[in-house]
N, C-alpha and C. Protein backbone atom coordinates (compact mmCIF):
# COMPACT_ATOMS: atom_id res chain seq x y z
N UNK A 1 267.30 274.46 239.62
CA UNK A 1 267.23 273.10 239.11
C UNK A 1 266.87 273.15 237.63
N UNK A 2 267.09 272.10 236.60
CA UNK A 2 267.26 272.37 235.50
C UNK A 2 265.90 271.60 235.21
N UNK A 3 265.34 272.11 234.29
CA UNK A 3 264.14 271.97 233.78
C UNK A 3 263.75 271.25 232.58
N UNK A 4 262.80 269.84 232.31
CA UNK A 4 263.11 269.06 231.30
C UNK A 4 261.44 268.98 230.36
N UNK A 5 261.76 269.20 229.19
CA UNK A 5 260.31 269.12 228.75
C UNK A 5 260.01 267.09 228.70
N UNK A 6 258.87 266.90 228.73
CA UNK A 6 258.21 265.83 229.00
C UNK A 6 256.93 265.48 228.01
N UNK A 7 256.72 264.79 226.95
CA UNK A 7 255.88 264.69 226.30
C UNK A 7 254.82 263.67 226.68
N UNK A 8 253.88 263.84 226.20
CA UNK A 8 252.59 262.70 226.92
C UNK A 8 251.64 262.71 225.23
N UNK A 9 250.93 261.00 225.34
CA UNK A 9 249.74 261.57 224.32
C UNK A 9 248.51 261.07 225.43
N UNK A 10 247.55 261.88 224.72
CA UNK A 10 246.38 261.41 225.34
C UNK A 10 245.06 261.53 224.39
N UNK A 11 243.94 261.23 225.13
CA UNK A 11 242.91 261.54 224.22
C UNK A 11 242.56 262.97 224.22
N UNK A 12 242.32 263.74 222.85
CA UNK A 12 241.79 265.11 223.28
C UNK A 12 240.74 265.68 224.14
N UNK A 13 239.78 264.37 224.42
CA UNK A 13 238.35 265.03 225.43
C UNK A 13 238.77 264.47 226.04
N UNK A 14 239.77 263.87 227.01
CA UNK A 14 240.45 263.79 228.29
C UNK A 14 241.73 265.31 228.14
N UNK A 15 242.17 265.51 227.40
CA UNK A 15 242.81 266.02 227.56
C UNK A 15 242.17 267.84 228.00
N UNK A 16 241.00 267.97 227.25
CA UNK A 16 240.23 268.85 227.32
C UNK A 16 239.49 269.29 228.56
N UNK A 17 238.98 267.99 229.25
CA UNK A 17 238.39 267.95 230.47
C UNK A 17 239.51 268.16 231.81
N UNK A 18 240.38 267.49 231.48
CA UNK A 18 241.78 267.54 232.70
C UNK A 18 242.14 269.12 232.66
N UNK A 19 242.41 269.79 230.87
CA UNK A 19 242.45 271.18 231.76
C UNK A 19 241.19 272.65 232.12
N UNK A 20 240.00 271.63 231.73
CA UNK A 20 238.96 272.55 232.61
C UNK A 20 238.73 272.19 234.06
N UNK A 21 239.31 270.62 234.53
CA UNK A 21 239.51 270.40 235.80
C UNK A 21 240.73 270.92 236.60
N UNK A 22 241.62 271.44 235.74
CA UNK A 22 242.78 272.12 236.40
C UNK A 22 242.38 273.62 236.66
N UNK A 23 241.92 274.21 235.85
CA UNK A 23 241.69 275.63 235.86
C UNK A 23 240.56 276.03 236.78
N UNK A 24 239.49 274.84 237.20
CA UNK A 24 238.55 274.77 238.30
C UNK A 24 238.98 274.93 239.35
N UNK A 25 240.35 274.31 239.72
CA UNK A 25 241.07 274.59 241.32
C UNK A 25 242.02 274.93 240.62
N UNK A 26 242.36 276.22 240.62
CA UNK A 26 243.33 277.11 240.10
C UNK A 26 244.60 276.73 240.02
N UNK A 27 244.94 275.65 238.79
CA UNK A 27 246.11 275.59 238.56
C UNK A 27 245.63 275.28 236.66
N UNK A 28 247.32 274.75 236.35
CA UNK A 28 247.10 274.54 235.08
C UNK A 28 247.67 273.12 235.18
N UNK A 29 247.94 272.49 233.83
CA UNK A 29 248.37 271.20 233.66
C UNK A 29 249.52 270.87 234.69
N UNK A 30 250.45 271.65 233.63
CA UNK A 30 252.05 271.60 234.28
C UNK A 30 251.75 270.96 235.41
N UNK A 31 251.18 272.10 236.31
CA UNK A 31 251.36 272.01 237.88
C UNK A 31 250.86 270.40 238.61
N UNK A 32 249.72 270.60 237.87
CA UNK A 32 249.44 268.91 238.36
C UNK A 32 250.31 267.71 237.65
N UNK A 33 250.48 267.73 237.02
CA UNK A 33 251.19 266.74 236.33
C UNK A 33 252.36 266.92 237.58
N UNK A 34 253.16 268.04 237.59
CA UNK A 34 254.63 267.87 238.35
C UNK A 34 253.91 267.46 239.93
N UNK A 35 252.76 267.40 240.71
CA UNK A 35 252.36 267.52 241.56
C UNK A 35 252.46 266.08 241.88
N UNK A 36 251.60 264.84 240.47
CA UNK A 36 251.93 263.65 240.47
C UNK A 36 253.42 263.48 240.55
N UNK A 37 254.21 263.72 239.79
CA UNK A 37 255.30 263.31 239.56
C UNK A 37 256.17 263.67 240.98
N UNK A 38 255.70 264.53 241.35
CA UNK A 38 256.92 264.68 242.91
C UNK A 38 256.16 263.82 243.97
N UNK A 39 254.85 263.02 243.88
CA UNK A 39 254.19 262.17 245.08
C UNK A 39 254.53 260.83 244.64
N UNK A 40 255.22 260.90 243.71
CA UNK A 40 254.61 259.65 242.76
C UNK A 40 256.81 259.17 243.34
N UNK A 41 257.67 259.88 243.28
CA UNK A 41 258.73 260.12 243.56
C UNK A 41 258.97 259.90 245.50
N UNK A 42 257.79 260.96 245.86
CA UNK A 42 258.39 260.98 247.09
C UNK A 42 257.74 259.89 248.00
N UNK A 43 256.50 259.18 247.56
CA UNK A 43 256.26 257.76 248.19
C UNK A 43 256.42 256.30 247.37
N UNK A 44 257.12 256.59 245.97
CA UNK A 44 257.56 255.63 245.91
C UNK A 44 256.48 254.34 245.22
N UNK A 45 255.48 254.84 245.04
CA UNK A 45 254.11 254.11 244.39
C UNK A 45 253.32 255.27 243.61
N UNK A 46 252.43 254.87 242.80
CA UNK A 46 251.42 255.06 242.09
C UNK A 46 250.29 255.74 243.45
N UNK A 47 250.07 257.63 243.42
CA UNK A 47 249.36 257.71 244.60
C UNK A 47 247.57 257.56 244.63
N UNK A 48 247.43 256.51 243.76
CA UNK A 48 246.05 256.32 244.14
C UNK A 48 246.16 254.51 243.74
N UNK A 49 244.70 253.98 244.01
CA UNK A 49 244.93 252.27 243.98
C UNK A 49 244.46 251.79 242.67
N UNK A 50 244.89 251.38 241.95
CA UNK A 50 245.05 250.42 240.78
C UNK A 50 244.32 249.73 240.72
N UNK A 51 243.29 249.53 240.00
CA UNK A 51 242.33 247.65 240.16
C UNK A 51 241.94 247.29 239.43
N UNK A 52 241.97 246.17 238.89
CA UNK A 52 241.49 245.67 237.91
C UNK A 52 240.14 246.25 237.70
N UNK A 53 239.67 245.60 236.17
CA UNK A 53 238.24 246.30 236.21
C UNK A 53 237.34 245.07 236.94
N UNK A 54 236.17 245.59 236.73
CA UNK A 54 235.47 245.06 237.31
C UNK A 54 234.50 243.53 236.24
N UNK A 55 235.04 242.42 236.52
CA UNK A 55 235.05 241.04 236.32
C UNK A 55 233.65 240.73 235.42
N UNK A 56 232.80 241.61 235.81
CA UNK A 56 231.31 241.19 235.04
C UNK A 56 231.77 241.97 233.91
N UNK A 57 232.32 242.58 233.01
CA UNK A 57 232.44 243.23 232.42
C UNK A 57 233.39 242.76 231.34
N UNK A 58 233.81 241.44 231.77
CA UNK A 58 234.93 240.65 230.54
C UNK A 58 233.83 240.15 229.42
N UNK A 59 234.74 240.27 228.60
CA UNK A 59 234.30 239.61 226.92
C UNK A 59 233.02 239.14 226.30
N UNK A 60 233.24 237.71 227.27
CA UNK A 60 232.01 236.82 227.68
C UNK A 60 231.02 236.90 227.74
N UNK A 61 230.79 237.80 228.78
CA UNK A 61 229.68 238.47 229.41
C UNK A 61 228.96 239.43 228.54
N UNK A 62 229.76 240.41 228.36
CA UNK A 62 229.71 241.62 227.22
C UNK A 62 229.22 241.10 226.01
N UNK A 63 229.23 240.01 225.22
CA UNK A 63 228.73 239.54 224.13
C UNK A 63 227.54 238.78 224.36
N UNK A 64 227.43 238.02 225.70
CA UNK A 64 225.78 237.57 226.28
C UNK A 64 224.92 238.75 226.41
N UNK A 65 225.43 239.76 226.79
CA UNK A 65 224.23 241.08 227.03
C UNK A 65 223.98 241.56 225.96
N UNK A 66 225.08 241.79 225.11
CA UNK A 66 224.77 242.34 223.27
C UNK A 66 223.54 241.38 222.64
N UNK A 67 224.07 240.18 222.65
CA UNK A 67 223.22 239.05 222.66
C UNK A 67 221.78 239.86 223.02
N UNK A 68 221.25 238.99 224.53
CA UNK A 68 220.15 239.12 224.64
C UNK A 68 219.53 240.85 224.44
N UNK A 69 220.09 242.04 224.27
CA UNK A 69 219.83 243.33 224.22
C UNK A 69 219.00 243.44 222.29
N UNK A 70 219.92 243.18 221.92
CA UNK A 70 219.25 242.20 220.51
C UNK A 70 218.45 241.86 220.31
N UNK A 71 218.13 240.28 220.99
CA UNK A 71 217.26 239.69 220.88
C UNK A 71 215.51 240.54 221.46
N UNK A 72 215.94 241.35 223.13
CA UNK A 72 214.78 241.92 223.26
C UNK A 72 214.04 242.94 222.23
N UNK A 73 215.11 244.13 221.29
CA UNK A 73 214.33 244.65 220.76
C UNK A 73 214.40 244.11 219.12
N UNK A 74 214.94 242.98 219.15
CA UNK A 74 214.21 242.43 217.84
C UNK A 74 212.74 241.73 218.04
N UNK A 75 212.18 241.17 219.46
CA UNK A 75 211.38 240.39 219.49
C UNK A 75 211.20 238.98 219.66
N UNK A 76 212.58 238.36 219.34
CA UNK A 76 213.25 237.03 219.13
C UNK A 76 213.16 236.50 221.09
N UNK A 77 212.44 237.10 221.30
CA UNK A 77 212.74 235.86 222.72
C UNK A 77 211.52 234.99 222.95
N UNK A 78 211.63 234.00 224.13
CA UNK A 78 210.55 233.72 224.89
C UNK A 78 210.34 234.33 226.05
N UNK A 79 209.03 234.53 226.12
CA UNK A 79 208.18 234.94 227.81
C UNK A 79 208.31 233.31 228.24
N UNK A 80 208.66 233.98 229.87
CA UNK A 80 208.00 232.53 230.94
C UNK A 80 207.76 232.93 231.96
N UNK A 81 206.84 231.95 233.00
CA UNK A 81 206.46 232.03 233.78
C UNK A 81 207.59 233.20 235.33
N UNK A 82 207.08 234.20 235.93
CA UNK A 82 208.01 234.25 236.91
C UNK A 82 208.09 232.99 238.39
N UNK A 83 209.08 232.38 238.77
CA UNK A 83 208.94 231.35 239.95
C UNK A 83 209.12 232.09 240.80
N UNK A 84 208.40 232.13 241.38
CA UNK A 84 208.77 232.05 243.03
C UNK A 84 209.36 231.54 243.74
N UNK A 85 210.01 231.30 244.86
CA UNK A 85 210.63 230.81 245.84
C UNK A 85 209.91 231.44 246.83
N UNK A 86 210.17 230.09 247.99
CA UNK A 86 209.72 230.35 249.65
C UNK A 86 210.89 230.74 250.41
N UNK A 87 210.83 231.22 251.30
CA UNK A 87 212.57 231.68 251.77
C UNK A 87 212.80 230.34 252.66
């Protein structure tokens, strides 16, 4: 079968880590890469699950925690009382 080169970019400390994780279970890139590519072929989907990230972690949110992370070690907040609740 005829053989096709395939280019990819990635980040170098992913790229770095993927092949000390390849060479850990004795293979090299190539092999995994073609390993995806023939599962990825022979079922026809993406072989692991996809998901969004995780929702607390949008924009919003992320700029309220910068926010108050700020504010604690500048000093800028108020103390209050802790409430209780009865169950």
């Amino acid at each position: 079968m005829a053989q096709s080169t395939m280019s990819i970019r990635v980040n170098s400390d992913d790229k770095m880590q993927f092949e000390r994780f390849c060479e850990s279970v004795g293979m090299n890139p190539t092999v995994a890469v073609n390993m995806f590519v023939k599962t990825v072929i022979r079922k026809q989907r993406i072989p692991f699950k996809i998901e969004a990230p995780d929702p607390f972690y949008n924009q919003e949110n992320m700029s309220r925690l910068k926010k108050s992370i700020q504010q604690m070690e500048t000093g800028n907040f108020k103390e209050h009382e802790l409430i209780e609740v009865d169950d």
